[in-house]
PDB file of N, CA and C in Angstrom:
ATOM      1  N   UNK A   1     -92.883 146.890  24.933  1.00  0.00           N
ATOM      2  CA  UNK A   1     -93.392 145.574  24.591  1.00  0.00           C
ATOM      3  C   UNK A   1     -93.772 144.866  25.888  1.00  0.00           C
ATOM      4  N   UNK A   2     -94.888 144.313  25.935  1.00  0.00           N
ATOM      5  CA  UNK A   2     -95.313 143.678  27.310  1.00  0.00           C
ATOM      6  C   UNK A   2     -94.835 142.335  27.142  1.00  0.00           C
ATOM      7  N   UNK A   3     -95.338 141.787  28.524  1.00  0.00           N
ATOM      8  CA  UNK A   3     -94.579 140.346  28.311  1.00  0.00           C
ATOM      9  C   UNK A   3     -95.020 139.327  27.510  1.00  0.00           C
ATOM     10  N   UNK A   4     -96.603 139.586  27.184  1.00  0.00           N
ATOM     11  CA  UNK A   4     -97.235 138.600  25.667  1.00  0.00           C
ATOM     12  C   UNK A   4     -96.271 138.624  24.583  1.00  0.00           C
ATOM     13  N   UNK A   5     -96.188 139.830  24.156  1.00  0.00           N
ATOM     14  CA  UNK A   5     -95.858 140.379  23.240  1.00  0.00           C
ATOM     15  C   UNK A   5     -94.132 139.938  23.018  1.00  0.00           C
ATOM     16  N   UNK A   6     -93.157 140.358  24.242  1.00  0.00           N
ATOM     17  CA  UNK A   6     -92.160 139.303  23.994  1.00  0.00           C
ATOM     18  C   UNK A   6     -91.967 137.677  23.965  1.00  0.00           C
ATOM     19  N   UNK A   7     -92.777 136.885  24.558  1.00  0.00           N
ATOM     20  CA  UNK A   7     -92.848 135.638  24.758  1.00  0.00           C
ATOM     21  C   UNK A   7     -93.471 135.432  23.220  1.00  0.00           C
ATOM     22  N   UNK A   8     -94.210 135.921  22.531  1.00  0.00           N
ATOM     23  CA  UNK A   8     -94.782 135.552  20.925  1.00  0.00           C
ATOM     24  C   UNK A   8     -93.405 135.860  20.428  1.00  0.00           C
ATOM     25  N   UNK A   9     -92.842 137.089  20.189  1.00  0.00           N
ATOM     26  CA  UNK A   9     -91.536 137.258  19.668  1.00  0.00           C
ATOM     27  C   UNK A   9     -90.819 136.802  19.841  1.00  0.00           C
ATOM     28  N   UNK A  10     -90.248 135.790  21.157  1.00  0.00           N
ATOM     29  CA  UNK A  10     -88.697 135.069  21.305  1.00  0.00           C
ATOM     30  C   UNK A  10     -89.505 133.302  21.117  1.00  0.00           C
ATOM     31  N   UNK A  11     -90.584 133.034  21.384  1.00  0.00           N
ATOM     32  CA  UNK A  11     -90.828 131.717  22.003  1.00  0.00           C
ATOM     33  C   UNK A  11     -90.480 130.674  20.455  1.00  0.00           C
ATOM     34  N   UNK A  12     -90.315 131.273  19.328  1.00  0.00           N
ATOM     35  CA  UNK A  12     -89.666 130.493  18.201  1.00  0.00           C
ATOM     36  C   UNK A  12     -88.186 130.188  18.407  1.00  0.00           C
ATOM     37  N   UNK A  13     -87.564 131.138  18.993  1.00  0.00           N
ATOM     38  CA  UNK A  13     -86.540 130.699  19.206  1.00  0.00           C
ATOM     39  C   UNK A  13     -85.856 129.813  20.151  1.00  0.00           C
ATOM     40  N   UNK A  14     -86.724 129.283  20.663  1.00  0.00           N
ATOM     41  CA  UNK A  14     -86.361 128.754  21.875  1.00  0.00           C
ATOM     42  C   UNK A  14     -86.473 127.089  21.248  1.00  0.00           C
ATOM     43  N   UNK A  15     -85.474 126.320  21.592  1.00  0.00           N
ATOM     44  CA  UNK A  15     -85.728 124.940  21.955  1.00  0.00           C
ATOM     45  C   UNK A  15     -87.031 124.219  22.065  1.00  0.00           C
ATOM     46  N   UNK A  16     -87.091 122.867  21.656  1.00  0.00           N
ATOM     47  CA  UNK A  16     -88.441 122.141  22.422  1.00  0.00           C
ATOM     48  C   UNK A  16     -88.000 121.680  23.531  1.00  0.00           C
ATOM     49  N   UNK A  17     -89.084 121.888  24.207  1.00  0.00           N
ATOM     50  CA  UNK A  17     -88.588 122.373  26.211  1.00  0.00           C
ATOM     51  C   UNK A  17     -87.910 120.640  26.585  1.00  0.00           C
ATOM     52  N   UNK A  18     -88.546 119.367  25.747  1.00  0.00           N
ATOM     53  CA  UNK A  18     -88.036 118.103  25.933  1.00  0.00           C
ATOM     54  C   UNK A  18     -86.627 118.113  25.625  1.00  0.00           C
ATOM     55  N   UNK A  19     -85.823 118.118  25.693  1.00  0.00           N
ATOM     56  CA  UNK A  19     -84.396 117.805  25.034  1.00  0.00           C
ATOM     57  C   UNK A  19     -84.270 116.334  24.830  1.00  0.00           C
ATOM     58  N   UNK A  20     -83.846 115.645  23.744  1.00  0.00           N
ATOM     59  CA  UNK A  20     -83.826 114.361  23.644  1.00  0.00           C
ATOM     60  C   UNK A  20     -82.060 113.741  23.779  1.00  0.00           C
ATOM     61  N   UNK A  21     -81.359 114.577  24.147  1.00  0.00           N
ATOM     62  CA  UNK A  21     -79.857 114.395  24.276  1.00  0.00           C
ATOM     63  C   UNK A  21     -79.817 113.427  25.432  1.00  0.00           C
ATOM     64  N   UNK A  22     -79.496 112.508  25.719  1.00  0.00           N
ATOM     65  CA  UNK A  22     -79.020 111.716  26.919  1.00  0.00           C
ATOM     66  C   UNK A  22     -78.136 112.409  28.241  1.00  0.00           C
ATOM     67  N   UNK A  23     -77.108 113.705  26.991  1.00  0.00           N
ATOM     68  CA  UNK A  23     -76.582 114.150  28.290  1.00  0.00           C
ATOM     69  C   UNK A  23     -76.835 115.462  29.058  1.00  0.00           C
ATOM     70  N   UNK A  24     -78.448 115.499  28.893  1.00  0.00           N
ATOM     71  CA  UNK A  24     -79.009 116.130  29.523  1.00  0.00           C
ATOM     72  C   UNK A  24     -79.607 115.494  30.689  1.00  0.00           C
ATOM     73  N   UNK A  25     -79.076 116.001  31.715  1.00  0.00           N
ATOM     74  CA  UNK A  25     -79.423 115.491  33.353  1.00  0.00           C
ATOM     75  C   UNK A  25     -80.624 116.348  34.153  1.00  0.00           C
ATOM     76  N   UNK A  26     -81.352 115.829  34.501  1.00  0.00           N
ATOM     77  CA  UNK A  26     -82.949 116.380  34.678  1.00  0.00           C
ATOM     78  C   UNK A  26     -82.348 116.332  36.600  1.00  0.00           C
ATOM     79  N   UNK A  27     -82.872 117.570  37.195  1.00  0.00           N
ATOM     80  CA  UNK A  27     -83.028 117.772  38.882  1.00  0.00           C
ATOM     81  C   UNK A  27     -84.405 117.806  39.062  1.00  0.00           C
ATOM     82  N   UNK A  28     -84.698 117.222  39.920  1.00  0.00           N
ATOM     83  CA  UNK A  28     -85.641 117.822  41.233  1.00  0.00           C
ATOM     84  C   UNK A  28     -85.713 119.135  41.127  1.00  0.00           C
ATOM     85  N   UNK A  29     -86.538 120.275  41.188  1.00  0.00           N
ATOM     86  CA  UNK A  29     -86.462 121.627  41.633  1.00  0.00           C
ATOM     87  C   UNK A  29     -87.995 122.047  42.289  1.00  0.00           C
ATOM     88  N   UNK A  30     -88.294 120.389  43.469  1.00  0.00           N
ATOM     89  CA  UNK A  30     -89.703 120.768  43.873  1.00  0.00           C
ATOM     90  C   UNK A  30     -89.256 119.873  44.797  1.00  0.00           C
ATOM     91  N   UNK A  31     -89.995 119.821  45.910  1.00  0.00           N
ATOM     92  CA  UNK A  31     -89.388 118.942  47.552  1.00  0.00           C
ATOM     93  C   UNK A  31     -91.028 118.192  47.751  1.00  0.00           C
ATOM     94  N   UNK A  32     -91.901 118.662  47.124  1.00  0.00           N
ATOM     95  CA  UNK A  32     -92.861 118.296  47.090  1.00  0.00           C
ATOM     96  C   UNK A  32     -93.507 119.158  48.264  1.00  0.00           C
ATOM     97  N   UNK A  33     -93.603 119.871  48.710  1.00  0.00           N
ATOM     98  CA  UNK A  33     -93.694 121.063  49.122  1.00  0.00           C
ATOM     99  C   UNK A  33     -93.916 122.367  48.993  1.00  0.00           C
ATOM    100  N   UNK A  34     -92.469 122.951  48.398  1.00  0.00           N
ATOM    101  CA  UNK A  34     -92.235 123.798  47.775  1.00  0.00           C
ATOM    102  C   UNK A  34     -91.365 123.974  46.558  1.00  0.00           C
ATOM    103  N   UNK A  35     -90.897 124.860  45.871  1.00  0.00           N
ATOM    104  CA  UNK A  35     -90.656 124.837  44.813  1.00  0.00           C
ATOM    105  C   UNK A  35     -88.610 125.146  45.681  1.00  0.00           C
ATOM    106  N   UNK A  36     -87.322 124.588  45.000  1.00  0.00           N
ATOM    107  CA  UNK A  36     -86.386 124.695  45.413  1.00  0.00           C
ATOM    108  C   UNK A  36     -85.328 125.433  44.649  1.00  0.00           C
ATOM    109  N   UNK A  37     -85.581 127.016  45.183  1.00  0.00           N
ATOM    110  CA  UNK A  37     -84.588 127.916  44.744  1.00  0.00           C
ATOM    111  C   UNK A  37     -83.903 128.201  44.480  1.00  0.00           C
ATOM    112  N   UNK A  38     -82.940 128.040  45.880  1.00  0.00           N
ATOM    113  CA  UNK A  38     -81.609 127.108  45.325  1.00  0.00           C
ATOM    114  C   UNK A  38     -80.986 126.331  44.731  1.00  0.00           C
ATOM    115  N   UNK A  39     -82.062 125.374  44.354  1.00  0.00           N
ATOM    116  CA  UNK A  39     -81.413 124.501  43.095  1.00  0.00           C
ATOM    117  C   UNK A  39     -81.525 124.778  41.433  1.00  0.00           C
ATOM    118  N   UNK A  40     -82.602 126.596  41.635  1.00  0.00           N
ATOM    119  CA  UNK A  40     -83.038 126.650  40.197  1.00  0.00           C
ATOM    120  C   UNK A  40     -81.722 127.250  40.219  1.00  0.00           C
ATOM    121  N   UNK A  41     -81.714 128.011  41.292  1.00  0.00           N
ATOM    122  CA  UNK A  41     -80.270 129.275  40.943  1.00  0.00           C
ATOM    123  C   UNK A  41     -79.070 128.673  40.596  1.00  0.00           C
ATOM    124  N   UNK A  42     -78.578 127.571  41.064  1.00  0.00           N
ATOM    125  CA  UNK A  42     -77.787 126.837  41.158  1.00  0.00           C
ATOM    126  C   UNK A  42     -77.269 126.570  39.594  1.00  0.00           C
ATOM    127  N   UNK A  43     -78.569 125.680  38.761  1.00  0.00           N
ATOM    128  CA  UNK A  43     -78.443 125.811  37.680  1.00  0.00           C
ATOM    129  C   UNK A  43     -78.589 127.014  36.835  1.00  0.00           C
ATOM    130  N   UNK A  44     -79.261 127.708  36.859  1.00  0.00           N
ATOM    131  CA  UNK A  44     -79.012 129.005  36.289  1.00  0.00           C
ATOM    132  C   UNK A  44     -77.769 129.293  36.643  1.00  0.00           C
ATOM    133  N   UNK A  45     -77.141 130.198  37.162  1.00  0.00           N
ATOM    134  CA  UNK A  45     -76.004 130.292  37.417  1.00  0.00           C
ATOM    135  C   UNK A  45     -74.651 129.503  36.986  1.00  0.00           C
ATOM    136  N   UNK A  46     -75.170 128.373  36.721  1.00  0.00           N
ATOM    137  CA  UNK A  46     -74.031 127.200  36.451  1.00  0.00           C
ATOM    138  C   UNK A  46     -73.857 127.055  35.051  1.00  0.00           C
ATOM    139  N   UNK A  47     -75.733 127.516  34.451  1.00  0.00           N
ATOM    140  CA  UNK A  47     -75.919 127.753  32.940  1.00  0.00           C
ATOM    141  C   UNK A  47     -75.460 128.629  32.148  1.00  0.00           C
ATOM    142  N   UNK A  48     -75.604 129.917  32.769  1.00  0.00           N
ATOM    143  CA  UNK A  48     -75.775 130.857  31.686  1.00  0.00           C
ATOM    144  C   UNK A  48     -75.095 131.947  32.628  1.00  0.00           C
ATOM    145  N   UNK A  49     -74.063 132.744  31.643  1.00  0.00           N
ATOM    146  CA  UNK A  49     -73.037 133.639  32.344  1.00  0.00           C
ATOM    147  C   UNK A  49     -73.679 134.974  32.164  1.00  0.00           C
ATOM    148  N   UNK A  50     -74.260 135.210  31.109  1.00  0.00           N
ATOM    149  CA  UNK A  50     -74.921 136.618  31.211  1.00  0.00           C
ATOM    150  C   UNK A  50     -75.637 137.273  32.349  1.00  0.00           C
ATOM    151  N   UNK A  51     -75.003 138.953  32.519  1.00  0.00           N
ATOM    152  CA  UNK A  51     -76.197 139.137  33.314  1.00  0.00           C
ATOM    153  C   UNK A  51     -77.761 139.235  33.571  1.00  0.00           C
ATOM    154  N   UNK A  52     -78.118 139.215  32.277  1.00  0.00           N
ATOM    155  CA  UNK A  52     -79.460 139.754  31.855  1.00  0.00           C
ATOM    156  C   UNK A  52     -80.042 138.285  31.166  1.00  0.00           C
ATOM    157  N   UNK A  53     -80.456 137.801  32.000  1.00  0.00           N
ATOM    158  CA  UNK A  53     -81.289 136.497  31.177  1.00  0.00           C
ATOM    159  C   UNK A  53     -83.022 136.520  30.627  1.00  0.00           C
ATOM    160  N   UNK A  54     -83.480 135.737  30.131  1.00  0.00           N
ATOM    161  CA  UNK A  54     -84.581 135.691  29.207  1.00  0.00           C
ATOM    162  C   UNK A  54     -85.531 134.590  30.105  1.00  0.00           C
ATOM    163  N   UNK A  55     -86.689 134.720  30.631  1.00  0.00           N
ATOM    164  CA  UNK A  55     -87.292 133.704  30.797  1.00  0.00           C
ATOM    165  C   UNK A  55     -88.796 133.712  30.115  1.00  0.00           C
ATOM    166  N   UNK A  56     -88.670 132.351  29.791  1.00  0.00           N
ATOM    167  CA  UNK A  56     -90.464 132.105  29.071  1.00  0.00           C
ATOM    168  C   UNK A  56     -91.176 131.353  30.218  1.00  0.00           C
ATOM    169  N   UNK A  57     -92.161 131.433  30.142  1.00  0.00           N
ATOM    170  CA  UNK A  57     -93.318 130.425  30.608  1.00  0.00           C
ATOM    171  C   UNK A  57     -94.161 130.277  29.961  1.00  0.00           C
ATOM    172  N   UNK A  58     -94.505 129.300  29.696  1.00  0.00           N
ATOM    173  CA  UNK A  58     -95.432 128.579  28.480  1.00  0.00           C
ATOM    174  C   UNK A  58     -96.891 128.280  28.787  1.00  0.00           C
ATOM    175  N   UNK A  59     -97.754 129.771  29.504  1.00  0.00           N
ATOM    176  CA  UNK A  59     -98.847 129.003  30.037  1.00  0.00           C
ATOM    177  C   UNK A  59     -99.681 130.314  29.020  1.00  0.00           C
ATOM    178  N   UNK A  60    -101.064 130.325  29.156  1.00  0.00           N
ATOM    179  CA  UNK A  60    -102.205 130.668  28.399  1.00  0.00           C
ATOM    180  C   UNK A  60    -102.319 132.368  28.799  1.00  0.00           C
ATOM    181  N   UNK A  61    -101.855 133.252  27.994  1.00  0.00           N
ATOM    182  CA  UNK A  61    -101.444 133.667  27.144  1.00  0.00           C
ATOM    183  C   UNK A  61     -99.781 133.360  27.572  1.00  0.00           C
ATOM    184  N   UNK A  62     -98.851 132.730  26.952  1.00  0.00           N
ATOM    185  CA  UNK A  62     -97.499 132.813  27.479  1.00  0.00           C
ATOM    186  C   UNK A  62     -97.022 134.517  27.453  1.00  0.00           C
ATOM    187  N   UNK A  63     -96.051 134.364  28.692  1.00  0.00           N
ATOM    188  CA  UNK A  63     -95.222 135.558  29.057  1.00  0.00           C
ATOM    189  C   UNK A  63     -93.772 135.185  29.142  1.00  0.00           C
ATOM    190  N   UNK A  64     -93.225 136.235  29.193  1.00  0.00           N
ATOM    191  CA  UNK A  64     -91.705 136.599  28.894  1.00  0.00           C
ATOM    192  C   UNK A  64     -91.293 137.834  29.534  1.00  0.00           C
ATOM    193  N   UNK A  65     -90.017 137.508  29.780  1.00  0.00           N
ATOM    194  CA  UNK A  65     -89.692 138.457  31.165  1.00  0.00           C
ATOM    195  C   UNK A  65     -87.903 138.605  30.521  1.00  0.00           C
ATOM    196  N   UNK A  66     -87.415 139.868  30.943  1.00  0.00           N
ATOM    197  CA  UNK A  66     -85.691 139.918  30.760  1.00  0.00           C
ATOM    198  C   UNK A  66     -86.039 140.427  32.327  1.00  0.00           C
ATOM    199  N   UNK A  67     -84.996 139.200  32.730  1.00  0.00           N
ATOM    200  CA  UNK A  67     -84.640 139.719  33.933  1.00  0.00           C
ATOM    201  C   UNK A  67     -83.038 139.698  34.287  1.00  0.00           C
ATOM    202  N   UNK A  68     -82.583 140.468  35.456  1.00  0.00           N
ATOM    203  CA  UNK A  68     -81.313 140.083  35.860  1.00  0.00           C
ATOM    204  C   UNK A  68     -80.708 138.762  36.464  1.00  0.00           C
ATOM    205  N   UNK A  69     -79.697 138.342  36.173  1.00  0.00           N
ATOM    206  CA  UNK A  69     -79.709 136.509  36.218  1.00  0.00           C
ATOM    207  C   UNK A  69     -79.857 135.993  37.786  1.00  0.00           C
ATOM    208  N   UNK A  70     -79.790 136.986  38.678  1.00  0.00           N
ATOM    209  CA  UNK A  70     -79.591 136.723  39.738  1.00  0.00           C
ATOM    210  C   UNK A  70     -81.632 136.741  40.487  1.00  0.00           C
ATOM    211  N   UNK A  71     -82.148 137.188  39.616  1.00  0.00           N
ATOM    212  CA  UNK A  71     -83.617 137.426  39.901  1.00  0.00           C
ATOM    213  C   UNK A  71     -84.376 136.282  39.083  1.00  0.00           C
ATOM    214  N   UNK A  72     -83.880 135.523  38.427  1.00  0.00           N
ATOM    215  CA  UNK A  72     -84.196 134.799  37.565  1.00  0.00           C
ATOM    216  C   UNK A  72     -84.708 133.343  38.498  1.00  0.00           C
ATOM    217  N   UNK A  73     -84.425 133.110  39.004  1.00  0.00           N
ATOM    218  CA  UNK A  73     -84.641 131.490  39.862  1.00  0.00           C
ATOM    219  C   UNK A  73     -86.147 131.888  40.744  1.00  0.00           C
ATOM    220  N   UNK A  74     -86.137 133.314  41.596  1.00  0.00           N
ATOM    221  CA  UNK A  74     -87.170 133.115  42.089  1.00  0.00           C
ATOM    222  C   UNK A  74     -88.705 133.663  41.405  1.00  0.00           C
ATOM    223  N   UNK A  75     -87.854 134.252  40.285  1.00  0.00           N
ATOM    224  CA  UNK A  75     -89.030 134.041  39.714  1.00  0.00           C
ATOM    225  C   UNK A  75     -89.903 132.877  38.947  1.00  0.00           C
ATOM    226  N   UNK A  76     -88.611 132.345  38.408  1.00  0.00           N
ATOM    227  CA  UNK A  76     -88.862 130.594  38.041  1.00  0.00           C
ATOM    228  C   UNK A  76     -89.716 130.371  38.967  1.00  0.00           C
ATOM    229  N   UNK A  77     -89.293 129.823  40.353  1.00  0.00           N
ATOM    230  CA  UNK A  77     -89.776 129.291  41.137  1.00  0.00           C
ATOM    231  C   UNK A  77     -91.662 129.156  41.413  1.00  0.00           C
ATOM    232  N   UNK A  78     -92.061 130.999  40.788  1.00  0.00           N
ATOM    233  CA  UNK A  78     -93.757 130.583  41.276  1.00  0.00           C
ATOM    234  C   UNK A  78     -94.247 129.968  40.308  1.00  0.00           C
ATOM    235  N   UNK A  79     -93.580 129.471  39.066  1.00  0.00           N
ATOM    236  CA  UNK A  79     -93.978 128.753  38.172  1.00  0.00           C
ATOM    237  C   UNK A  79     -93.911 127.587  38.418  1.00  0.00           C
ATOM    238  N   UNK A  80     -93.132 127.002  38.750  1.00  0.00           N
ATOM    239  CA  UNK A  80     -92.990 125.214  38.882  1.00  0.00           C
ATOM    240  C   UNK A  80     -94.004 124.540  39.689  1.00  0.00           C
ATOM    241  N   UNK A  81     -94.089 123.023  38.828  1.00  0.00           N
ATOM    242  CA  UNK A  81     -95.403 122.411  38.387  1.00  0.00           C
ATOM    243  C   UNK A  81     -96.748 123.362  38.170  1.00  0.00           C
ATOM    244  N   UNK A  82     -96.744 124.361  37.508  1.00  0.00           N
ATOM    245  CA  UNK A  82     -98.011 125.220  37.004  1.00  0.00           C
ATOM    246  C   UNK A  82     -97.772 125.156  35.533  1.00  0.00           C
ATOM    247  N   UNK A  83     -96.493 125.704  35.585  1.00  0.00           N
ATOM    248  CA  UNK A  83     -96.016 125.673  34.232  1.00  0.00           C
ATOM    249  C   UNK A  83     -94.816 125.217  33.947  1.00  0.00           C
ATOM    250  N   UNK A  84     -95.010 125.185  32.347  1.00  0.00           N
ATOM    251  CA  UNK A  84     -93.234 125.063  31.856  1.00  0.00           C
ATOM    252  C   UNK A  84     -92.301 126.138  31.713  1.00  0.00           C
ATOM    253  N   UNK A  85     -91.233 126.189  31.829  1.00  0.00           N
ATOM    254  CA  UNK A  85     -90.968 127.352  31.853  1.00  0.00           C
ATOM    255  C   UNK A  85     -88.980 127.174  31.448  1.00  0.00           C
ATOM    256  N   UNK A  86     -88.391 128.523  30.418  1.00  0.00           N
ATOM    257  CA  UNK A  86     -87.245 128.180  30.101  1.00  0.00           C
ATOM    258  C   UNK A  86     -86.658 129.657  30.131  1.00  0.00           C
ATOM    259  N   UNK A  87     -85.528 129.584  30.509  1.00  0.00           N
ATOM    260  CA  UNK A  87     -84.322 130.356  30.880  1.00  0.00           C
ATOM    261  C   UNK A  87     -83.152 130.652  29.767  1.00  0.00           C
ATOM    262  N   UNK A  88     -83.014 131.775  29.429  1.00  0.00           N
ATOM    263  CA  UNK A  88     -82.070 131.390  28.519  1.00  0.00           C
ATOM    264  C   UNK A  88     -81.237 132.982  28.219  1.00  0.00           C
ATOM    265  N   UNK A  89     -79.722 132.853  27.662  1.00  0.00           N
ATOM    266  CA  UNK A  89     -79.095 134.074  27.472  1.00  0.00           C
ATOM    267  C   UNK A  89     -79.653 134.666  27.060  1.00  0.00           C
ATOM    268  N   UNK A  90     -79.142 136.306  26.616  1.00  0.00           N
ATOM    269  CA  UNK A  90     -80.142 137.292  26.064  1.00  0.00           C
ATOM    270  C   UNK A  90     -79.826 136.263  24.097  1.00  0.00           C
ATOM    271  N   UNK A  91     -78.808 135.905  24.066  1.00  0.00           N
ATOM    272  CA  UNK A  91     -78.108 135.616  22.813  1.00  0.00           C
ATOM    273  C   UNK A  91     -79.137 134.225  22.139  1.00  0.00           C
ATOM    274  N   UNK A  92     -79.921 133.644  23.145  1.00  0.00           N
ATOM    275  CA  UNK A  92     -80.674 132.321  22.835  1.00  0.00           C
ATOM    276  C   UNK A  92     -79.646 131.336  22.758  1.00  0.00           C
ATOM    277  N   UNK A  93     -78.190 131.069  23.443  1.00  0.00           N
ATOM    278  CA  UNK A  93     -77.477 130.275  22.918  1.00  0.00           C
ATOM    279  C   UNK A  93     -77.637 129.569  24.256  1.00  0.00           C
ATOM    280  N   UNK A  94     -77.704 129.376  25.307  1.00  0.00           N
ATOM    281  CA  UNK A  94     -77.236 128.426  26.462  1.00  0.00           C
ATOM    282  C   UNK A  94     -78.598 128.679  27.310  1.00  0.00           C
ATOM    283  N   UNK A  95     -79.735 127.390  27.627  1.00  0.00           N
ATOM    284  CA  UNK A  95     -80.630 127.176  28.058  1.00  0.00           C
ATOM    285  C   UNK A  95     -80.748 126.173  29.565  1.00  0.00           C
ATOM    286  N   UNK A  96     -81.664 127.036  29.861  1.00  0.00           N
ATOM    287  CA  UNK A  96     -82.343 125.816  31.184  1.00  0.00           C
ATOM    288  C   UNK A  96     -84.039 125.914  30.977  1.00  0.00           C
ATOM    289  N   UNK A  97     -84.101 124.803  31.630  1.00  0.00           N
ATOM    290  CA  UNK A  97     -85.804 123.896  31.202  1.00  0.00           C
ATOM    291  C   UNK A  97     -85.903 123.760  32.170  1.00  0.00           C
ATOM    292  N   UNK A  98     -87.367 124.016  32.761  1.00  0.00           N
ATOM    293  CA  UNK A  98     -87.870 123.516  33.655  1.00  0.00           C
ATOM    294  C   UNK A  98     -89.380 123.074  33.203  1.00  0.00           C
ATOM    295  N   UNK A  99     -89.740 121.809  33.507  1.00  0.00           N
ATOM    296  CA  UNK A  99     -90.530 120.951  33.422  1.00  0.00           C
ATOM    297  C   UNK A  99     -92.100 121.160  34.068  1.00  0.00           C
ATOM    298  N   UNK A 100     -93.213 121.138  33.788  1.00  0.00           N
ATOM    299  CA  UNK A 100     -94.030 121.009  34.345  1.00  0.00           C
ATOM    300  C   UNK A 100     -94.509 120.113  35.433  1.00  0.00           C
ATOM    301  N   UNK A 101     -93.673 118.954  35.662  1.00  0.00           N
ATOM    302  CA  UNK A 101     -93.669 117.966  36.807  1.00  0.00           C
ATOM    303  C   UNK A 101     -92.583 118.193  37.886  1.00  0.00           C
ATOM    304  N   UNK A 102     -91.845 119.580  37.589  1.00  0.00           N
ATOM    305  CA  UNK A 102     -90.542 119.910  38.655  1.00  0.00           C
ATOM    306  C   UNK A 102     -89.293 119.362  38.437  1.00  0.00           C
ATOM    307  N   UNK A 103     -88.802 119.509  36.951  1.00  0.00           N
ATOM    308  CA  UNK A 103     -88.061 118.348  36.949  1.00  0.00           C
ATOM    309  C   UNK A 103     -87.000 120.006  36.110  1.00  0.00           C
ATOM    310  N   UNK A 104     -85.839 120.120  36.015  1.00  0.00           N
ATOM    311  CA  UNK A 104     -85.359 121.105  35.446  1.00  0.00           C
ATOM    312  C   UNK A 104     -84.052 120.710  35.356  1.00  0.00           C
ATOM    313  N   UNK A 105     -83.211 120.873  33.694  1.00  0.00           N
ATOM    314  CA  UNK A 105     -82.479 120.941  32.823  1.00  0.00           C
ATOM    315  C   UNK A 105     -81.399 121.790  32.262  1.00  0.00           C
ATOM    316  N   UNK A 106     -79.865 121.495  32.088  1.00  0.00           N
ATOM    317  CA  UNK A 106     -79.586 122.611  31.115  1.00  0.00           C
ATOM    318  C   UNK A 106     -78.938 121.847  29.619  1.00  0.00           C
ATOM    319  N   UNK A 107     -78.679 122.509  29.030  1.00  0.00           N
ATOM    320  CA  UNK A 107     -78.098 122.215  27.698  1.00  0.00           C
ATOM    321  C   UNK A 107     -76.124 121.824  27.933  1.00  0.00           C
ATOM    322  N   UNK A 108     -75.824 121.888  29.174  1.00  0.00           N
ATOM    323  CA  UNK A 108     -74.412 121.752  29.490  1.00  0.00           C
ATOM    324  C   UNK A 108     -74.068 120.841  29.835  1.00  0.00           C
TER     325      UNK A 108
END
């Protein structure tokens, strides 16, 4: 399955990338510069315990990627402000958002 092909198959399951919860706390994950790695990993890592995480990006044709959780941030990273883009267990239960304006989220 290529990565179209998973991103059509999981992208129902996923959250609307807005969360309207209050106690969802939005970071910086852009210096205005560059995109900040460390702070995606940070949250990833802080998010989601699995090794094998799920990422979408929501751009024209969207793609989808299983990657290992530790590979997961820099790949985030060439996405931010291009696209939106979300992180999530293999299970779909515990998410991170990242924003098209650099702004990135978890559900915790």
């Amino acid at each position: 399955m290529n990565g179209t092909e998973l991103y059509d198959e999981l992208a129902v399951s996923f959250p609307a990338l807005w969360p309207q919860s209050p106690k969802w706390n939005w970071i910086n994950v852009h210096d205005g510069q560059n995109p900040n790695v460390q702070a995606i990993s940070q949250l990833v890592e802080r998010t989601l315990a699995a090794s094998e995480v799920i990422v979408l990006v929501h751009s024209e044709p969207g793609m989808a990627s299983r990657l290992h959780r530790e590979d997961a941030a820099r790949y985030v990273a060439q996405f931010v402000l291009k696209h939106e883009v979300q992180v999530s267990d293999s299970d779909l239960n515990r998410f991170v958002s990242v924003s098209l304006q650099g702004l990135a989220t978890n559900d915790a």
